[in-house]
N, C-alpha and C. Protein backbone atom coordinates (compact mmCIF):
# COMPACT_ATOMS: atom_id res chain seq x y z
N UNK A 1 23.93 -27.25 11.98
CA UNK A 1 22.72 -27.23 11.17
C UNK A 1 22.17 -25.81 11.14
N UNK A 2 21.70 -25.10 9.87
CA UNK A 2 21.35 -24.22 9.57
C UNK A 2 20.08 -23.95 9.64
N UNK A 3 19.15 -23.19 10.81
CA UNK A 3 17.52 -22.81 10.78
C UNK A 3 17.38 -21.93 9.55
N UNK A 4 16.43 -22.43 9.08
CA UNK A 4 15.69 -21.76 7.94
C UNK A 4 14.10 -20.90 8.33
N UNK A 5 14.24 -19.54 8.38
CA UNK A 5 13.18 -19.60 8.96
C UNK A 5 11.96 -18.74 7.61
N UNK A 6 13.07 -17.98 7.10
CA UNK A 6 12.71 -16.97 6.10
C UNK A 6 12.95 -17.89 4.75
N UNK A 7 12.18 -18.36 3.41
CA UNK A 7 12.76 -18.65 2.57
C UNK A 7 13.49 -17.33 1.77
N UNK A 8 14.60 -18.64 0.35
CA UNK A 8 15.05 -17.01 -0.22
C UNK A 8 13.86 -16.11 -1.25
N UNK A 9 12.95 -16.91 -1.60
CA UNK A 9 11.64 -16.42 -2.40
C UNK A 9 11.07 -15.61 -1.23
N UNK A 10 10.79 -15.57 -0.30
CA UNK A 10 10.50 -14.50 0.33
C UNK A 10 10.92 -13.38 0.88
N UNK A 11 12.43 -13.73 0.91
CA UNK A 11 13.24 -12.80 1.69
C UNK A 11 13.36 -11.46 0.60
N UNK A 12 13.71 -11.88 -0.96
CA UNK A 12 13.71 -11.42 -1.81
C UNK A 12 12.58 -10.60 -2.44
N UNK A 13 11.37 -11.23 -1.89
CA UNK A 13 10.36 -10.85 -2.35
C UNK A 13 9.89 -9.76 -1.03
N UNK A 14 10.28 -9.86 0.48
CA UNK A 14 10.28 -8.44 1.04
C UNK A 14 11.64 -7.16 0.82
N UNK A 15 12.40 -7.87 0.38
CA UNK A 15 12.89 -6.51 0.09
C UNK A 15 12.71 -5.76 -1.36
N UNK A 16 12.58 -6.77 -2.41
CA UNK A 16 11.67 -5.91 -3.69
C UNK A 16 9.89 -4.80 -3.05
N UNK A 17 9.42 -5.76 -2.35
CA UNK A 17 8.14 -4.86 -1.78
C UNK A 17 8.90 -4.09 -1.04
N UNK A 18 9.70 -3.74 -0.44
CA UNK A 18 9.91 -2.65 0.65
C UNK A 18 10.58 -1.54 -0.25
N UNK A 19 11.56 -2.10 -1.05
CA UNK A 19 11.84 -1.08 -2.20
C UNK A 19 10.62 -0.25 -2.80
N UNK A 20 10.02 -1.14 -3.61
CA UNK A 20 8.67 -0.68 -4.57
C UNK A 20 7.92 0.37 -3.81
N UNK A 21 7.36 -1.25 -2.64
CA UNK A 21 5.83 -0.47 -1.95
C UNK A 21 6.03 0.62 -1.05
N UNK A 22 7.72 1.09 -0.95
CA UNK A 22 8.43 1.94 0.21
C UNK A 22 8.33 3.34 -1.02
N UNK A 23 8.47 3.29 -2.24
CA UNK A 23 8.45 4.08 -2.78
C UNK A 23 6.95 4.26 -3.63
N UNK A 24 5.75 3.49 -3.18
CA UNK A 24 4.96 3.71 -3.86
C UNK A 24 3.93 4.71 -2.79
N UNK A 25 4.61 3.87 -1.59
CA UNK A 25 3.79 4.38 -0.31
C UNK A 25 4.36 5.99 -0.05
N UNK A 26 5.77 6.26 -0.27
CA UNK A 26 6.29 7.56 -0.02
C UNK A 26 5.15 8.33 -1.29
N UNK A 27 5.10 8.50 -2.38
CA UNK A 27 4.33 8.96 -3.99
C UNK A 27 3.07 9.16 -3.06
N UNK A 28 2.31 7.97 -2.78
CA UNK A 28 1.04 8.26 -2.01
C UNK A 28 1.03 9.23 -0.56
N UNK A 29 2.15 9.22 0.21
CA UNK A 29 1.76 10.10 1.15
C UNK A 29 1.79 11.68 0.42
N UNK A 30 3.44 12.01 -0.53
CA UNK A 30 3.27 13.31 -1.18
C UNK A 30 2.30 13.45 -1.87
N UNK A 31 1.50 12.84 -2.41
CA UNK A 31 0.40 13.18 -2.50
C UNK A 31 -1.37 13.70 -1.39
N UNK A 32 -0.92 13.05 -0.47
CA UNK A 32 -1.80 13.09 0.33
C UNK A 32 -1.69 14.37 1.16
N UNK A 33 -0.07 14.54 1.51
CA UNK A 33 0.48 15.64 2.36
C UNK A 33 0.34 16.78 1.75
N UNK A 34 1.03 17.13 0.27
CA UNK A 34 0.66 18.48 -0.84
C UNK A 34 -1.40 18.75 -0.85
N UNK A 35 -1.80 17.49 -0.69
CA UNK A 35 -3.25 18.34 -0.93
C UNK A 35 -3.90 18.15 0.32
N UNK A 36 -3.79 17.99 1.71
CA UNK A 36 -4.42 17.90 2.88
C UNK A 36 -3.22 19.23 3.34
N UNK A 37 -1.81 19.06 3.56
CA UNK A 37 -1.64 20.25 4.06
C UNK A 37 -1.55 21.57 3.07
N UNK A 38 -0.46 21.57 2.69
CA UNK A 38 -0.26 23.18 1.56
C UNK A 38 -1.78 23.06 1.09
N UNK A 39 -2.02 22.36 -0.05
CA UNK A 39 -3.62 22.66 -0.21
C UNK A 39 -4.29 22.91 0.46
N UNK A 40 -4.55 22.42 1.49
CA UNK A 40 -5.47 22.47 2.83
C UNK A 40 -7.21 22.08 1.96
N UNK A 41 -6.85 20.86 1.72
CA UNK A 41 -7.97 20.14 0.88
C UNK A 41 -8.39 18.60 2.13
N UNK A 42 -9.59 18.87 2.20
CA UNK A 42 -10.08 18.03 3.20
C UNK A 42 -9.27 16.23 3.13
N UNK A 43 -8.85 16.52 4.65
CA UNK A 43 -7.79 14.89 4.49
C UNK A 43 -8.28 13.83 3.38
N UNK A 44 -9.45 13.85 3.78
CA UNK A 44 -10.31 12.38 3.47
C UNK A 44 -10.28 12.47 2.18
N UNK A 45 -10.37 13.76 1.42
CA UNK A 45 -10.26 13.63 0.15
C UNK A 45 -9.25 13.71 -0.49
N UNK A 46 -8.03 14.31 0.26
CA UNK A 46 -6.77 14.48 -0.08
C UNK A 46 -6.57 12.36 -0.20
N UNK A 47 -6.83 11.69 1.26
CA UNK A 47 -6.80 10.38 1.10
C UNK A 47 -7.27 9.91 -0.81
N UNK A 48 -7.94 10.32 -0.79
CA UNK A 48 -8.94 9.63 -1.80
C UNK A 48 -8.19 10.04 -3.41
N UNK A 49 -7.24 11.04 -3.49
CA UNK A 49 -6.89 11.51 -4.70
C UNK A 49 -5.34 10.63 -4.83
N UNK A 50 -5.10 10.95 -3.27
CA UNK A 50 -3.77 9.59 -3.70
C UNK A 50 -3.89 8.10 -3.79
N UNK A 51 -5.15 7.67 -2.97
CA UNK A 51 -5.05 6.14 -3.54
C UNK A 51 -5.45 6.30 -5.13
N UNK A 52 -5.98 7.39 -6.03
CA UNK A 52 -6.42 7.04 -7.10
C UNK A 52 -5.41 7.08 -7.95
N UNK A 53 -4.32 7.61 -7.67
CA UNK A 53 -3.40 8.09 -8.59
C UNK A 53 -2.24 6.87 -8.17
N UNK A 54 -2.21 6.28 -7.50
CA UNK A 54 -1.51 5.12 -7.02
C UNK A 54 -1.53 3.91 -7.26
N UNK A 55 -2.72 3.38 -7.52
CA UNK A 55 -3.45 2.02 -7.32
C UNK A 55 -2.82 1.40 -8.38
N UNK A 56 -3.08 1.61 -9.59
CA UNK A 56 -2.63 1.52 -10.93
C UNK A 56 -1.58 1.12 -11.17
N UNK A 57 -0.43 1.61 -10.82
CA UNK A 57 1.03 1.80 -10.55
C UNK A 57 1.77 1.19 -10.05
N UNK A 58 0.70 1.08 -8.73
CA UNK A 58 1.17 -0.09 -8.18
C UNK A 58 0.80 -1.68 -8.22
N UNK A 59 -0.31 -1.88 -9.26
CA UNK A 59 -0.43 -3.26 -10.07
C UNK A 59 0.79 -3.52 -10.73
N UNK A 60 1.10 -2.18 -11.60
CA UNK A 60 2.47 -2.92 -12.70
C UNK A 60 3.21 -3.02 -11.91
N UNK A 61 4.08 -2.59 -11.12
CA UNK A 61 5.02 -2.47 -10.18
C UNK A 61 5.21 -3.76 -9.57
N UNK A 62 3.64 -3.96 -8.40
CA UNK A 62 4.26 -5.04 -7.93
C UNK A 62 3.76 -6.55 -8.65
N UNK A 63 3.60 -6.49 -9.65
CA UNK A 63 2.90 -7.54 -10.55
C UNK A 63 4.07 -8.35 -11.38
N UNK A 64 4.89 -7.01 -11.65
CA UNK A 64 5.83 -7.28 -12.67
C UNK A 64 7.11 -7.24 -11.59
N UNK A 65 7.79 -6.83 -10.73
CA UNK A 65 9.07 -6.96 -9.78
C UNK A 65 8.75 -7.24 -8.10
N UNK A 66 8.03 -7.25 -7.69
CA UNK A 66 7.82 -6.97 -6.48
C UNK A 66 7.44 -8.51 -6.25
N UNK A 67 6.56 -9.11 -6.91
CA UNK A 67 6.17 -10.70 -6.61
C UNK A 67 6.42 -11.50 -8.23
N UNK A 68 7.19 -11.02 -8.83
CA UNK A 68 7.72 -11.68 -10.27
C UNK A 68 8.31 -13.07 -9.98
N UNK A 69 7.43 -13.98 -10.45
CA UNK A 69 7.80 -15.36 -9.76
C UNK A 69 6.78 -16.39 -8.79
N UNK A 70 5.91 -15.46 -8.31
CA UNK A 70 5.46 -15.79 -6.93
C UNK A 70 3.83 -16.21 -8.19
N UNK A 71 3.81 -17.28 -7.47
CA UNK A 71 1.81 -17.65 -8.05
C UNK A 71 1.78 -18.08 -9.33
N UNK A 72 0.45 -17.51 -9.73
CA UNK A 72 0.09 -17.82 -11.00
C UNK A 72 -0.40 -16.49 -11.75
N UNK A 73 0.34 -16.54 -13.08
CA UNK A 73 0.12 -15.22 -14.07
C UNK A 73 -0.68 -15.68 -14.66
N UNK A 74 -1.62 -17.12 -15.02
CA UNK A 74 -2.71 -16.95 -16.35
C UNK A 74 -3.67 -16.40 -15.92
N UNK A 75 -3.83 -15.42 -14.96
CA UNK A 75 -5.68 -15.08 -15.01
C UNK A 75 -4.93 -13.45 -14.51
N UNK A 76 -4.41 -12.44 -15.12
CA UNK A 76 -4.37 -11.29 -15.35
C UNK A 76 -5.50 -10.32 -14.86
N UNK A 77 -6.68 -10.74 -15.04
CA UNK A 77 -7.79 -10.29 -14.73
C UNK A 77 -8.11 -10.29 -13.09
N UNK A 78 -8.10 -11.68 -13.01
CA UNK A 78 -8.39 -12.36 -11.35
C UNK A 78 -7.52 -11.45 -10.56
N UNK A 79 -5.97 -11.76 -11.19
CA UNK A 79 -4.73 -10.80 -10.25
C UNK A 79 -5.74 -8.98 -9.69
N UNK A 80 -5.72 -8.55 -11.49
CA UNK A 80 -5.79 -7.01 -10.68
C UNK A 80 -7.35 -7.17 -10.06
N UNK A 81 -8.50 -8.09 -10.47
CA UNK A 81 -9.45 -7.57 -9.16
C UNK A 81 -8.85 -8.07 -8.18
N UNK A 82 -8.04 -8.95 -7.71
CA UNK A 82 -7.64 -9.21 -6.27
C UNK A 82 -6.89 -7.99 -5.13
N UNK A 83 -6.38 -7.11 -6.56
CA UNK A 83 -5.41 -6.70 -6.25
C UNK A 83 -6.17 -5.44 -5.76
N UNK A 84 -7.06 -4.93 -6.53
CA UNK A 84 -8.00 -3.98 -6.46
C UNK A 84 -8.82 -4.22 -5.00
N UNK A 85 -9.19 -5.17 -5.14
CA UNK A 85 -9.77 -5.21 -3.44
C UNK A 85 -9.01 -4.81 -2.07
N UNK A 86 -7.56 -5.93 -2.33
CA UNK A 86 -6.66 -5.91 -1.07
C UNK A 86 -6.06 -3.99 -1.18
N UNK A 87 -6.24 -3.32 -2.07
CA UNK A 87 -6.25 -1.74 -2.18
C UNK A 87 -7.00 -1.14 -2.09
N UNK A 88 -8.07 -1.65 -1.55
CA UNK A 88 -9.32 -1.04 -1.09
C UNK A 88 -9.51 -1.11 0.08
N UNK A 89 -9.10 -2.62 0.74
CA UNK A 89 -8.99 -2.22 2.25
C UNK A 89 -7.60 -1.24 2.49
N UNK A 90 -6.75 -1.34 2.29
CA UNK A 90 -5.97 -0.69 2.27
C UNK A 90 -6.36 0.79 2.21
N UNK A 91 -6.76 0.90 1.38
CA UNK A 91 -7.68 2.81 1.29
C UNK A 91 -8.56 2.63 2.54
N UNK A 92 -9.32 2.02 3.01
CA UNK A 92 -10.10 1.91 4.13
C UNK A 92 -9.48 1.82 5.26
N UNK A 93 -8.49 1.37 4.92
CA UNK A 93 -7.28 1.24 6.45
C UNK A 93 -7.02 2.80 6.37
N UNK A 94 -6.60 3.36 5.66
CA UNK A 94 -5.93 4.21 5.60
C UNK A 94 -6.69 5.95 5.89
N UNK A 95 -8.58 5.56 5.13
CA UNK A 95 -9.02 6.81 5.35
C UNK A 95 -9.47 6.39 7.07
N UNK A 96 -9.21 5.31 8.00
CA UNK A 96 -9.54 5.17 9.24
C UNK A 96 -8.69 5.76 9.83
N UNK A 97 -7.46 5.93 9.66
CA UNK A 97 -6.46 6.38 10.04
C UNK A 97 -6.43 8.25 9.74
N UNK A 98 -6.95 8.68 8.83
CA UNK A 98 -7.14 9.49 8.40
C UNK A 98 -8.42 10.09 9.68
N UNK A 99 -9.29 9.39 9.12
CA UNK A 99 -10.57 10.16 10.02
C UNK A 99 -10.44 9.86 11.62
N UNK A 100 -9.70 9.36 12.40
CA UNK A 100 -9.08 8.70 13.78
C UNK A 100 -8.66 10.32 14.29
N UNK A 101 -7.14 10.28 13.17
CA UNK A 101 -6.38 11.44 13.80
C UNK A 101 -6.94 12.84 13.75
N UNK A 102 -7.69 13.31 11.96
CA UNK A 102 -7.88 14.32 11.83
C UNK A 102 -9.02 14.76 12.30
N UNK A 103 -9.94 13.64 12.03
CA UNK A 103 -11.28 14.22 12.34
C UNK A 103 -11.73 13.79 13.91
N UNK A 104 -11.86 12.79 14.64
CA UNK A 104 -12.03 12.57 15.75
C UNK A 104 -11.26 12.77 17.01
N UNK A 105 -9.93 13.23 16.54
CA UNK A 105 -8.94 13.36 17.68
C UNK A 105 -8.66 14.91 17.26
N UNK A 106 -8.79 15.47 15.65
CA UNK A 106 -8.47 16.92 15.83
C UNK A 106 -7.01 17.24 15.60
N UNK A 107 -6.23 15.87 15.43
CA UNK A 107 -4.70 16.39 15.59
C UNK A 107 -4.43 17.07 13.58
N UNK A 108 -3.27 17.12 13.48
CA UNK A 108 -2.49 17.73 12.32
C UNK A 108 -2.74 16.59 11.17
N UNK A 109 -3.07 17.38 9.85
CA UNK A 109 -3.37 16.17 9.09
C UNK A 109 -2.11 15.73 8.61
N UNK A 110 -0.96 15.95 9.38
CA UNK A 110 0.42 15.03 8.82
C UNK A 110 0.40 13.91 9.83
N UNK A 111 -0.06 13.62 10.72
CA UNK A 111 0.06 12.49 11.35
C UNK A 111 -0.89 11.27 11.09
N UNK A 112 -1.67 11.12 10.45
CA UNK A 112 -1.75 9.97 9.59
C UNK A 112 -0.84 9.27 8.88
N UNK A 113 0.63 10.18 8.38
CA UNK A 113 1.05 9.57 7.32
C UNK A 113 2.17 8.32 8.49
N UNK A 114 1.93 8.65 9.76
CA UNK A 114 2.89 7.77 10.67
C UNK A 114 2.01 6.08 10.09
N UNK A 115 0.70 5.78 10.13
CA UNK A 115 0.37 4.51 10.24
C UNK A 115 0.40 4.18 8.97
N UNK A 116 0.03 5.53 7.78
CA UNK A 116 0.17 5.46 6.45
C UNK A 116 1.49 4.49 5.77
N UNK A 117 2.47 4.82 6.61
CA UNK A 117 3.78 4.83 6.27
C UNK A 117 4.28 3.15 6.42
N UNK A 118 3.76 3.03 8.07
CA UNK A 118 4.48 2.30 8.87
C UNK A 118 3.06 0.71 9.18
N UNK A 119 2.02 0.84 8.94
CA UNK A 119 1.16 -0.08 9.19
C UNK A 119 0.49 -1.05 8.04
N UNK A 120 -0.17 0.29 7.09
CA UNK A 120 -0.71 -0.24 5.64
C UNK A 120 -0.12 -1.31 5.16
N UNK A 121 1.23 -0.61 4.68
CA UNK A 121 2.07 -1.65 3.57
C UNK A 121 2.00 -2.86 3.70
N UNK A 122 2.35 -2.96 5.16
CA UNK A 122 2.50 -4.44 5.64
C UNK A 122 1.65 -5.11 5.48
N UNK A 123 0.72 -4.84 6.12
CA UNK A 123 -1.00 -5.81 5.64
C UNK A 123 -0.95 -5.96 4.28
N UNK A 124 -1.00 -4.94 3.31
CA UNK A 124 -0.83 -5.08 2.20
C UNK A 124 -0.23 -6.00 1.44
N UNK A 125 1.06 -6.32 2.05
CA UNK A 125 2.16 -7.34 1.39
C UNK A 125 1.52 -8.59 2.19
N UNK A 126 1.31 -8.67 2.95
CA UNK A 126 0.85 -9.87 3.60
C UNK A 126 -0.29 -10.39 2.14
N UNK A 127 -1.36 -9.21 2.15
CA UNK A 127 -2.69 -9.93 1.66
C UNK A 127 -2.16 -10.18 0.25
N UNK A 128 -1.18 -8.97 -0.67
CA UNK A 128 -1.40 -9.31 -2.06
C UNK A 128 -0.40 -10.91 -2.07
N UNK A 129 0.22 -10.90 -1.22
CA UNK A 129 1.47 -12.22 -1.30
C UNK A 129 0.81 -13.62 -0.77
N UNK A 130 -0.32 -13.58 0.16
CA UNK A 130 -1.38 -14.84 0.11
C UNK A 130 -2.27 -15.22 -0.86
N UNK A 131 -2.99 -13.68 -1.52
CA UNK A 131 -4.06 -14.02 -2.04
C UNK A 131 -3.91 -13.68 -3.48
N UNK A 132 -3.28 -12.38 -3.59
CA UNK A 132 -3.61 -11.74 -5.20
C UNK A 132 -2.46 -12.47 -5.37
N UNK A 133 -1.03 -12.50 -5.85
CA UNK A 133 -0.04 -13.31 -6.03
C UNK A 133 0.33 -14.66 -5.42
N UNK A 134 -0.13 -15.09 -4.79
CA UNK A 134 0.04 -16.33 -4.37
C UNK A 134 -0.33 -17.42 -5.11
């Protein structure tokens, strides 16, 4: 007898997010990294120019391949404010992480992009795959 522990709608649906949100999340750190380091433009705002240039992008993205299938598409609207929120904590996760390392601990503003990288997403896929797509 075969344990099932992962369905294939999900299994499928983390490796489309790890694809996507692996390449939406890499776009957002070069962004964050070009204007907090070479720029040398204050983290928090360097934070703040890549979730803006991101957010967007990553509605079509993971709206249309990343959870294509998953929930309900008639309320378009409902989706991106859901989606808009769970990317807002996400920006809030993220300028914590930001203001943790750079500003309260003093370290290098490239080491944010470790929880950036490796923590966010996940919550992320968790919340948009319960709540905004679900």
């Amino acid at each position: 007898m075969k344990a099932v522990f992962v369905s294939d709608d999900l299994r499928r649906q983390i490796v489309r997010y790890a694809i996507s949100g692996g390449g939406l999340t890499l776009f957002y750190s070069a962004i964050y990294w070009i204007g907090a380091v070479p720029a040398g433009i204050d983290p928090l705002i360097a934070n703040t120019i890549a979730f803006v240039t991101t957010v967007a992008l990553g509605f079509i993205v993971h709206s249309r391949w990343s959870f294509e299938g998953h929930g309900r598409r008639d309320r378009p609207v409902r989706s991106w404010m859901l989606f808009l929120l769970v990317n807002l904590a996400g920006f809030a996760l993220n300028s914590f992480w930001v203001w943790l390392i750079t500003v309260h601990w003093g370290l290098s503003a490239s080491l944010p992009l470790i929880p950036i990288i490796f923590v966010t997403p996940w919550l992320s896929f968790y919340l948009n795959r319960r709540w905004t797509f679900g």
